[in-house]
Protein backbone atom coordinates (compact mmCIF):
# COMPACT_ATOMS: atom_id res chain seq x y z
CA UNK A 1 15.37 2.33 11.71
CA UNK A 2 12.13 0.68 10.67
CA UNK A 3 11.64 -1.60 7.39
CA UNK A 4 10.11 0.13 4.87
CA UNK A 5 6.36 -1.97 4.03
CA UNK A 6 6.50 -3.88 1.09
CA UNK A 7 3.00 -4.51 0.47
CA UNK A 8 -0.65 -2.90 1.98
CA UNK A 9 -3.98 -3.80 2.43
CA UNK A 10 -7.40 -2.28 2.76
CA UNK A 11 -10.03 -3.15 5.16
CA UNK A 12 -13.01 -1.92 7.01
CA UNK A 13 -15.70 -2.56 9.13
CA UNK A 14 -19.17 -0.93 11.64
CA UNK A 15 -19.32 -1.88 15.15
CA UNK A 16 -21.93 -0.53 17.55
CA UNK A 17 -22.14 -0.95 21.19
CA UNK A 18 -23.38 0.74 24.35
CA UNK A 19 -19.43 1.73 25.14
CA UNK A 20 -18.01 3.63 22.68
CA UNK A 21 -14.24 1.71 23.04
CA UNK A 22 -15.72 -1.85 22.67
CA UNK A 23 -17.93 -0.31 19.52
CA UNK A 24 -14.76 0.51 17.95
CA UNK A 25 -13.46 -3.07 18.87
CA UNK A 26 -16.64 -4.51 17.22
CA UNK A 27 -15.59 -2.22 14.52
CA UNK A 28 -11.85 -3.84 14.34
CA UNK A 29 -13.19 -6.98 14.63
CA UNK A 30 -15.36 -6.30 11.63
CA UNK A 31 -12.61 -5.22 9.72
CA UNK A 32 -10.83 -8.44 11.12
CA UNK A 33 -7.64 -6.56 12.85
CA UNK A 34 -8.69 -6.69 16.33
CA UNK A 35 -5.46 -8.87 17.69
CA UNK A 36 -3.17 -6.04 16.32
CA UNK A 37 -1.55 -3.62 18.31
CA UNK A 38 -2.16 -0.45 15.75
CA UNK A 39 0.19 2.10 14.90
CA UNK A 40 -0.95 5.02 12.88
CA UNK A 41 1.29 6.88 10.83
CA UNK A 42 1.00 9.53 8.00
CA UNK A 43 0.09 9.37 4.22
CA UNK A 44 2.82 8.19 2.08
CA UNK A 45 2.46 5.17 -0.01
CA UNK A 46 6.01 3.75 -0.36
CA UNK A 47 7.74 3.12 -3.46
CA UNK A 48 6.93 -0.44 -4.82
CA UNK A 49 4.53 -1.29 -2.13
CA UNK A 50 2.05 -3.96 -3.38
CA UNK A 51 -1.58 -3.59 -2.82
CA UNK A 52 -3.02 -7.24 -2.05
CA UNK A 53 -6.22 -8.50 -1.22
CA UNK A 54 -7.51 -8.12 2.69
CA UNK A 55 -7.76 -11.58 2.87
CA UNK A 56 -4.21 -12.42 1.99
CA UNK A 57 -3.04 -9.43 4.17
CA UNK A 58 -5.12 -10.70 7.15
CA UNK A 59 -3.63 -13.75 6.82
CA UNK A 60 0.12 -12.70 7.75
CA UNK A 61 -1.03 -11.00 11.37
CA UNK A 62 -0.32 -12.60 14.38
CA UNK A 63 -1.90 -11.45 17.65
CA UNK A 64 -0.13 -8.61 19.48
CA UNK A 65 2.49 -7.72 16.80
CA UNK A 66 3.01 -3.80 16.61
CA UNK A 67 0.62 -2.89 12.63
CA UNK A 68 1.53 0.48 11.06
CA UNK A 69 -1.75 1.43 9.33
CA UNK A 70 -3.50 4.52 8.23
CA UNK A 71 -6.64 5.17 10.25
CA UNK A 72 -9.69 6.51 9.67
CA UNK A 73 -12.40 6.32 12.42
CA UNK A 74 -15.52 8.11 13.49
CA UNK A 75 -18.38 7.10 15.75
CA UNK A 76 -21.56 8.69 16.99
CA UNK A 77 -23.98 7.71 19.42
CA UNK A 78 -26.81 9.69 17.98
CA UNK A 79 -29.81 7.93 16.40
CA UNK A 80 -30.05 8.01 12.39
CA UNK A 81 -26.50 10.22 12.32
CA UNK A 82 -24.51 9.34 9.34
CA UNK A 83 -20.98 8.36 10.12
CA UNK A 84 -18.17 7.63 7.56
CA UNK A 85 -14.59 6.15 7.33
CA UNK A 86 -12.79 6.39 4.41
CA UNK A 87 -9.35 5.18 2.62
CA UNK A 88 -8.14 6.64 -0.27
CA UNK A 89 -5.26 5.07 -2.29
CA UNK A 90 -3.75 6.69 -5.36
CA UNK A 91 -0.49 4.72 -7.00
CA UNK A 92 2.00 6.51 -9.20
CA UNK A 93 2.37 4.78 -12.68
CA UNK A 94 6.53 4.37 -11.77
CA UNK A 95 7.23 1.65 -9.41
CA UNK A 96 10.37 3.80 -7.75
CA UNK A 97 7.96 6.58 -7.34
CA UNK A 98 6.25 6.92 -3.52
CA UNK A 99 1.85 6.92 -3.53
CA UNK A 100 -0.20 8.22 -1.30
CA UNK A 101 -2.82 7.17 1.09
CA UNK A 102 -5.72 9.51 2.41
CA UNK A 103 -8.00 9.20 5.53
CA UNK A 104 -11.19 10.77 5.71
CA UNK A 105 -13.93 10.46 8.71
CA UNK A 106 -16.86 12.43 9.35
CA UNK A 107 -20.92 13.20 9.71
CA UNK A 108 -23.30 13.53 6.82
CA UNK A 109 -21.89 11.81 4.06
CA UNK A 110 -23.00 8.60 2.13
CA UNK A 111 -20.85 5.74 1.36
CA UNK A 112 -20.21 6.89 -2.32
CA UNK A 113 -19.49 11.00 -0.91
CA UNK A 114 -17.06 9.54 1.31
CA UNK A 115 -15.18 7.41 -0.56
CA UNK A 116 -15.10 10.16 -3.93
CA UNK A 117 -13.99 12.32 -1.06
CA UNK A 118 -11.18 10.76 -0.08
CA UNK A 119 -9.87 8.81 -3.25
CA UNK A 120 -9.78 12.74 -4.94
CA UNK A 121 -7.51 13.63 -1.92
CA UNK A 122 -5.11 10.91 -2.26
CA UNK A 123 -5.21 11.14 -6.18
CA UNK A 124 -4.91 15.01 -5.89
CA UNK A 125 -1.89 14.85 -3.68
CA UNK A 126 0.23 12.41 -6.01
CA UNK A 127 -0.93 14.43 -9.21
CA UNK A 128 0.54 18.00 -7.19
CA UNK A 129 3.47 15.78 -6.48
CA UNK A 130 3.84 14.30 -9.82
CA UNK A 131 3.57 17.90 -11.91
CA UNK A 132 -0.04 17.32 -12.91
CA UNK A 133 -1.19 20.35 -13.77
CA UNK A 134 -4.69 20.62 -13.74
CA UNK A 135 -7.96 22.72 -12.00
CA UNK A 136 -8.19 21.90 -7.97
CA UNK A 137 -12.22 23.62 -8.35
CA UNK A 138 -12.81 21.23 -11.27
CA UNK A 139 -15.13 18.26 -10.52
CA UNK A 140 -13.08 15.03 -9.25
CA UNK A 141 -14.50 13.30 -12.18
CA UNK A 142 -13.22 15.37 -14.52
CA UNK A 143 -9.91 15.82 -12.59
CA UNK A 144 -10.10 11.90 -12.42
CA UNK A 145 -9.59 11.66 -16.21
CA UNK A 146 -7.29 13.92 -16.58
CA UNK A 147 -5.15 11.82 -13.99
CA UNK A 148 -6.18 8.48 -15.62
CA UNK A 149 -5.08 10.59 -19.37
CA UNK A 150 -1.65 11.46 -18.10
CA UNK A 151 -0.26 7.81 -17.63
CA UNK A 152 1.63 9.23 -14.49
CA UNK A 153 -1.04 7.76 -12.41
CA UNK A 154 -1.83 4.04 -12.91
CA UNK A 155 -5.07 4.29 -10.21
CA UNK A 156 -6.96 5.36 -7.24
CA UNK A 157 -9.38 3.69 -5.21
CA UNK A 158 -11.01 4.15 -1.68
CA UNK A 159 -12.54 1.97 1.04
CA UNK A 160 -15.44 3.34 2.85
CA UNK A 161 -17.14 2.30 6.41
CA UNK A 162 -20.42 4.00 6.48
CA UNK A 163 -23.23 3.22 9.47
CA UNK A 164 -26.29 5.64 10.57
CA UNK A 165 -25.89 6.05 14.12
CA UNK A 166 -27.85 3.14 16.19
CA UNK A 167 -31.43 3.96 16.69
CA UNK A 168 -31.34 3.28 20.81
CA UNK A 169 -28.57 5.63 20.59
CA UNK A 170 -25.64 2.83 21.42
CA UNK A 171 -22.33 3.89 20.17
CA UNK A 172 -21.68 3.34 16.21
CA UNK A 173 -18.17 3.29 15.23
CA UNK A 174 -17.01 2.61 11.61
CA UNK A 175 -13.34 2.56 10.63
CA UNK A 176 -11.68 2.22 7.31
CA UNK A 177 -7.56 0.90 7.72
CA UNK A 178 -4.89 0.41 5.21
CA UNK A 179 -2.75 -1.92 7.03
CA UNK A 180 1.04 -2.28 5.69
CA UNK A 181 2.88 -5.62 5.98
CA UNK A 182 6.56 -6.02 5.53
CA UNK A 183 8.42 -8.81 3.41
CA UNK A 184 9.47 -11.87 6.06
CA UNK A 185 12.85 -11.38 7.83
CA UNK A 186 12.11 -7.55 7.41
């Protein structure tokens, strides 16, 4: 049985390249997780799990250890396409309670789209989970005070990668990562 993370962090970054894998390694490198052997898993947001700062996250890795993360990735190699990556993080108000974490990747969106996009999925699924009943066809700014008003949800966030594809067509990657750590001796 696997540890259960104690804390997570959010990072991102845009590589582009003529190959599309080492574009998504200048991506990881951007986001500063390229020595990590990445394991993607699912959505949940574990109870108690601590959100901390990349930079004090970062510092815990050590090349080639096995990194459970949520993943978001998409890459074109089409000049001027948009391509997004977003995180969205939305943290339940009761420390025993579980959160949850959205990815969202894609064409066409902006920065700002992308990152509404997917902090209104992850803030959507703990308000369903949590009771909240409110309008899914309302606006997620509306829907995002109603959250903030019930005191069930003490905040949402997202992380976005966004690129427009390289204009000699080389491969454009941009990945947005939540990247859980575990307490030491874990």
């Amino acid at each position: 049985m696997f540890p259960i993370p104690t804390s997570v962090f959010l990072t991102s970054g845009v590589g582009i390249h003529r190959h599309r894998l080492t574009a998504f390694e200048f991506a990881l490198r951007a986001a500063d997780i390229e020595q990590q052997n990445l394991v993607t898993v699912s959505s949940i947001l574990p109870p108690g799990c601590e959100l901390t700062p990349a930079a004090v996250g970062i510092e815990t890795l050590k090349p080639g250890e096995i990194t459970f993360c949520v993943l978001a990735r998409a890459e074109t190699n089409e000049p001027g396409r948009r391509v997004h990556a977003s995180i969205g993080l939305a943290r339940p108000a009761d420390p025993g309670m579980y959160g949850y974490i959205s990815e969202h990747h894609g064409f066409g969106m902006t920065r700002e789209q992308s990152g509404d996009y997917a902090e209104d999925l992850a803030a959507t699924m703990l308000a369903s989970t949590l009771g909240i009943d409110f309008d899914p066809e309302s606006a997620w700014d509306e829907r995002k005070k109603l959250y903030q008003h019930s005191h069930l949800i003490i905040d949402s966030m997202s992380l976005t990668a966004a690129a427009e594809g390289d204009a000699g067509g080389r491969w454009t990657c941009a990945v947005a990562v939540a990247v859980f750590r575990f307490a030491p001796g874990a």
